[in-house]
C-alpha atoms as a PDB file:
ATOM      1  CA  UNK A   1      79.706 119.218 158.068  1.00  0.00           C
ATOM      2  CA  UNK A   2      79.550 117.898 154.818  1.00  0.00           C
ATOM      3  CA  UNK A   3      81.721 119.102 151.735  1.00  0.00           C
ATOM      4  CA  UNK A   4      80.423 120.093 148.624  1.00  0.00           C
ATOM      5  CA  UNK A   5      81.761 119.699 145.304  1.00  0.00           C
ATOM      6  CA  UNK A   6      80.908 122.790 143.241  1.00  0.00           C
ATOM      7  CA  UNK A   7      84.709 124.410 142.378  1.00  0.00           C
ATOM      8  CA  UNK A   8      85.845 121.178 141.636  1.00  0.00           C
ATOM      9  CA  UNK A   9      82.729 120.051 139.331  1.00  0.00           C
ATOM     10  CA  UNK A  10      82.734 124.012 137.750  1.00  0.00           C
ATOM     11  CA  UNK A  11      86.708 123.521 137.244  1.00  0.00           C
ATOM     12  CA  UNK A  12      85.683 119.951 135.248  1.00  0.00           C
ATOM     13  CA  UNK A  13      82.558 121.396 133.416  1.00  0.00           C
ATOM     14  CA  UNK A  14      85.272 124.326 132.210  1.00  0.00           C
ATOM     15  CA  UNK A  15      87.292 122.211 130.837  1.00  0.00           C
ATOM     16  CA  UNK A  16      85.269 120.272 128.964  1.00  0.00           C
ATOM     17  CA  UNK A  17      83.025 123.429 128.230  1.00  0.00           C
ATOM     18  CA  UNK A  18      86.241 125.250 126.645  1.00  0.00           C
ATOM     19  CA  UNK A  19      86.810 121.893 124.132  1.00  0.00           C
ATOM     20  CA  UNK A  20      83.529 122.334 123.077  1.00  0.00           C
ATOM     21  CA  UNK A  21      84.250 126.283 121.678  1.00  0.00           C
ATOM     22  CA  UNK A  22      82.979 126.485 118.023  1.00  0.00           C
ATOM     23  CA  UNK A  23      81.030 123.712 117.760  1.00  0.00           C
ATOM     24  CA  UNK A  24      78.121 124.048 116.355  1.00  0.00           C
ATOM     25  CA  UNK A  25      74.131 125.215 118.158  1.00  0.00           C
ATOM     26  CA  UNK A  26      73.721 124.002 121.339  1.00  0.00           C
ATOM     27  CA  UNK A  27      76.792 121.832 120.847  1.00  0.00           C
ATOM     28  CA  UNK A  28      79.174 124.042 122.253  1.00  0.00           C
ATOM     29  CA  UNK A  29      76.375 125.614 125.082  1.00  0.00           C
ATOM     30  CA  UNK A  30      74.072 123.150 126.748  1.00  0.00           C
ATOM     31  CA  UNK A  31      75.754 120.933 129.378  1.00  0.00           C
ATOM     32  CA  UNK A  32      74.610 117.369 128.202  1.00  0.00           C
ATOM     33  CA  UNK A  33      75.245 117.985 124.630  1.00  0.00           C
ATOM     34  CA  UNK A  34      78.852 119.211 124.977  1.00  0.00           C
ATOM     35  CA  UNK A  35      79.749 116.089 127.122  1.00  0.00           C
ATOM     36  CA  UNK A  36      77.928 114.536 124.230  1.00  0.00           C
ATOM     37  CA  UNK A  37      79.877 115.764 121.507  1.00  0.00           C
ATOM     38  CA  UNK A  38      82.712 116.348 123.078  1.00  0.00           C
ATOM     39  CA  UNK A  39      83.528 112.762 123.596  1.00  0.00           C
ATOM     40  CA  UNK A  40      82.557 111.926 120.126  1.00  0.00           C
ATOM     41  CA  UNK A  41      85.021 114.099 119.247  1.00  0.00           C
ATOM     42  CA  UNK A  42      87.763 112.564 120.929  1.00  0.00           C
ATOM     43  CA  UNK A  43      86.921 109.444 119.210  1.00  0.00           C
ATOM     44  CA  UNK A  44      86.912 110.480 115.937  1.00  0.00           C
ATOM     45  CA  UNK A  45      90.321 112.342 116.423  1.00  0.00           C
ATOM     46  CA  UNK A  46      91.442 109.060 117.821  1.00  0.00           C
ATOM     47  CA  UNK A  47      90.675 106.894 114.462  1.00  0.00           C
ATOM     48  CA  UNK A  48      91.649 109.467 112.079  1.00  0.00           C
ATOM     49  CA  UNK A  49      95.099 109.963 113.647  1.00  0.00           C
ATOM     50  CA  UNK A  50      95.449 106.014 112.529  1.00  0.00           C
ATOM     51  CA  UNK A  51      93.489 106.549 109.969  1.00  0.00           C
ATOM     52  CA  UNK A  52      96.062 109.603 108.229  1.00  0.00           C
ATOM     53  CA  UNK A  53      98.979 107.144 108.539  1.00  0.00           C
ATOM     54  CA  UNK A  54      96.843 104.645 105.925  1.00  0.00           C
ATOM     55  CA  UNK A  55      96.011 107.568 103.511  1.00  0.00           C
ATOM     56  CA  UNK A  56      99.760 108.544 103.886  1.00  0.00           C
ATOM     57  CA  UNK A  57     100.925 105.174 102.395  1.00  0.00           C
ATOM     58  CA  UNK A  58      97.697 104.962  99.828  1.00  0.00           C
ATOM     59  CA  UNK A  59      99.167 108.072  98.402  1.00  0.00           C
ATOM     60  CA  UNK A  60     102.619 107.012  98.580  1.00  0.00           C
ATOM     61  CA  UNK A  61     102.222 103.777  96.573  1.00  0.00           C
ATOM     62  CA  UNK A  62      99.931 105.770  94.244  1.00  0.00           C
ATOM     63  CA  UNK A  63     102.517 107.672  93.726  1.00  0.00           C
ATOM     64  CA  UNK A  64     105.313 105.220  93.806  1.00  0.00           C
ATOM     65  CA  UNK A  65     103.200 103.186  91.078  1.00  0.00           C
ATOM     66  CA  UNK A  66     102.658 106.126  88.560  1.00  0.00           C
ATOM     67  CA  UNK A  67     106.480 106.897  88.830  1.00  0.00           C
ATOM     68  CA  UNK A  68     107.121 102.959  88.086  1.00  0.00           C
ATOM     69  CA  UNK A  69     104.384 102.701  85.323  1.00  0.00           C
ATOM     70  CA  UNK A  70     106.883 105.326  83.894  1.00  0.00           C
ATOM     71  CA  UNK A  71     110.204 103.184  83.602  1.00  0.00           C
ATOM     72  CA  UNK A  72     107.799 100.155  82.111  1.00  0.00           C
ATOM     73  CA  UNK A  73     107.362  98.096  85.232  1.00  0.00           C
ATOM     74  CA  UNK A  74     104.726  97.972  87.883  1.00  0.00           C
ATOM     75  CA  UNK A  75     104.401  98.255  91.506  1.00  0.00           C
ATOM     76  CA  UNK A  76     104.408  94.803  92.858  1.00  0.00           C
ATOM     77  CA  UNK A  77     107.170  94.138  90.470  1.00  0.00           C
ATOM     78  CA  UNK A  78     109.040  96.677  91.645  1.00  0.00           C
ATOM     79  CA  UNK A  79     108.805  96.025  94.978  1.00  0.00           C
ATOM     80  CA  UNK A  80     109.616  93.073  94.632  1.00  0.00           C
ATOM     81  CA  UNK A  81     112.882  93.958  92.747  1.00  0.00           C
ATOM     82  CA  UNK A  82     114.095  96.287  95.118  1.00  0.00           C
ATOM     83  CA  UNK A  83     113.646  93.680  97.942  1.00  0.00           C
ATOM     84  CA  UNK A  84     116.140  90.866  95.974  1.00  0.00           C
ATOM     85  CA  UNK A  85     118.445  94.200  94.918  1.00  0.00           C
ATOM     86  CA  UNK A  86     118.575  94.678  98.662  1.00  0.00           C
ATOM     87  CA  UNK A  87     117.780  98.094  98.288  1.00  0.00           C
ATOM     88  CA  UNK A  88     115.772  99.353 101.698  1.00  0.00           C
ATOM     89  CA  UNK A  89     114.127 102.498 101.135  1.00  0.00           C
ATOM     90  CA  UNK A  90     110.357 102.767 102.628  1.00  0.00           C
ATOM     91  CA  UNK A  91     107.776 104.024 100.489  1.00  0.00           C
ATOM     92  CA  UNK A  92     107.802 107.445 101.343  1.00  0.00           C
ATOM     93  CA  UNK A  93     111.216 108.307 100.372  1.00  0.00           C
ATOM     94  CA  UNK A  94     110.920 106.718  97.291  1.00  0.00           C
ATOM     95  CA  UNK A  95     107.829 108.790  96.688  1.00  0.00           C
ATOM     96  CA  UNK A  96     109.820 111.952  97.484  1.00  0.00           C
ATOM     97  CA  UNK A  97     112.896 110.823  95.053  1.00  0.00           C
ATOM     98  CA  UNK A  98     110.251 110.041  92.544  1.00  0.00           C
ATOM     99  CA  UNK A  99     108.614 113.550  92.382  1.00  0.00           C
ATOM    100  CA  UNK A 100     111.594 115.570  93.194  1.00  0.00           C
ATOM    101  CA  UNK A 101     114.759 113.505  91.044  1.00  0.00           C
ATOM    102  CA  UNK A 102     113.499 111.236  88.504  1.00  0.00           C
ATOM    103  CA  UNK A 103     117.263 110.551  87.223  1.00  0.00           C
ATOM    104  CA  UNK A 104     117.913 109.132  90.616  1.00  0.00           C
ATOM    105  CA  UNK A 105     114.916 106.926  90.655  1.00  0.00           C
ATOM    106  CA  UNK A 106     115.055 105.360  87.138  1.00  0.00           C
ATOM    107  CA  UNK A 107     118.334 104.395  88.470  1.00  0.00           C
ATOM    108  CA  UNK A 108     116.490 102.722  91.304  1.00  0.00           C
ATOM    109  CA  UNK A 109     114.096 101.661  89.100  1.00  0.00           C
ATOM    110  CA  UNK A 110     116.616  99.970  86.782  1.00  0.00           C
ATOM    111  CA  UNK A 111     118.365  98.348  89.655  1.00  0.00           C
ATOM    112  CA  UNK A 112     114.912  96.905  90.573  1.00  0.00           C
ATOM    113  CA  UNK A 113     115.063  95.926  86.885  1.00  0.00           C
ATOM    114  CA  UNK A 114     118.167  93.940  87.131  1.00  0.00           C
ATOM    115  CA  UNK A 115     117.456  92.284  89.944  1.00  0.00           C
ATOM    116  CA  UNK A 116     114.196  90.628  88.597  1.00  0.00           C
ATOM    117  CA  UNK A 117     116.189  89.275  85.660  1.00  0.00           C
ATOM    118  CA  UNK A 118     118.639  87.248  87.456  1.00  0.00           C
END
């Protein structure tokens, strides 16, 4: 007697059917074009969870550099200033310091300064 497959293959075809809900025409209804898009869309969220860590620094140093432009230096410069004052912060805390306490970073800023003079 042979064994068939059919609760185990409608148990797959559910799964994948359900991660196709909302898309779009026969997209979300016709067998081949779920698996289809589907797995298209598992690659895309793939890249663009790498790619929102890139556009999360772009915007960082964007605005890192308009904050810097500010105190009369630029972004390389400043950089590289904080990295001979020894000062360790990572881009996206200096970001947040620069929109939310701009006392505290033209202190940074000036420090950064400093530290490209000597």
């Amino acid at each position: 007697m042979r064994v068939k497959s059919g609760v185990a293959t409608r148990r797959g075809k559910k799964k994948i059917f359900r991660r196709a809900k909302g898309f779009y025409s026969d997209k979300s209804r016709k067998w081949r074009y779920v698996k289809q898009s589907v797995a298209r869309a598992l690659q895309k969220s793939t890249i663009d969870r790498k790619k929102r860590k890139r556009d999360f620094r772009t915007l960082w140093i964007i605005r890192l550099n308009a904050a810097v432009r500010k105190a009369g230096l630029s972004y390389s410069r400043f950089m590289h200033g904080l990295k001979l004052a020894g000062i360790g912060i990572d881009r996206k805390l200096l970001s947040e310091i620069a929109a939310a306490d701009s006392a505290l970073f033209n202190s940074i800023a000036e420090a950064a300064k400093k530290a490209l003079v000597k």
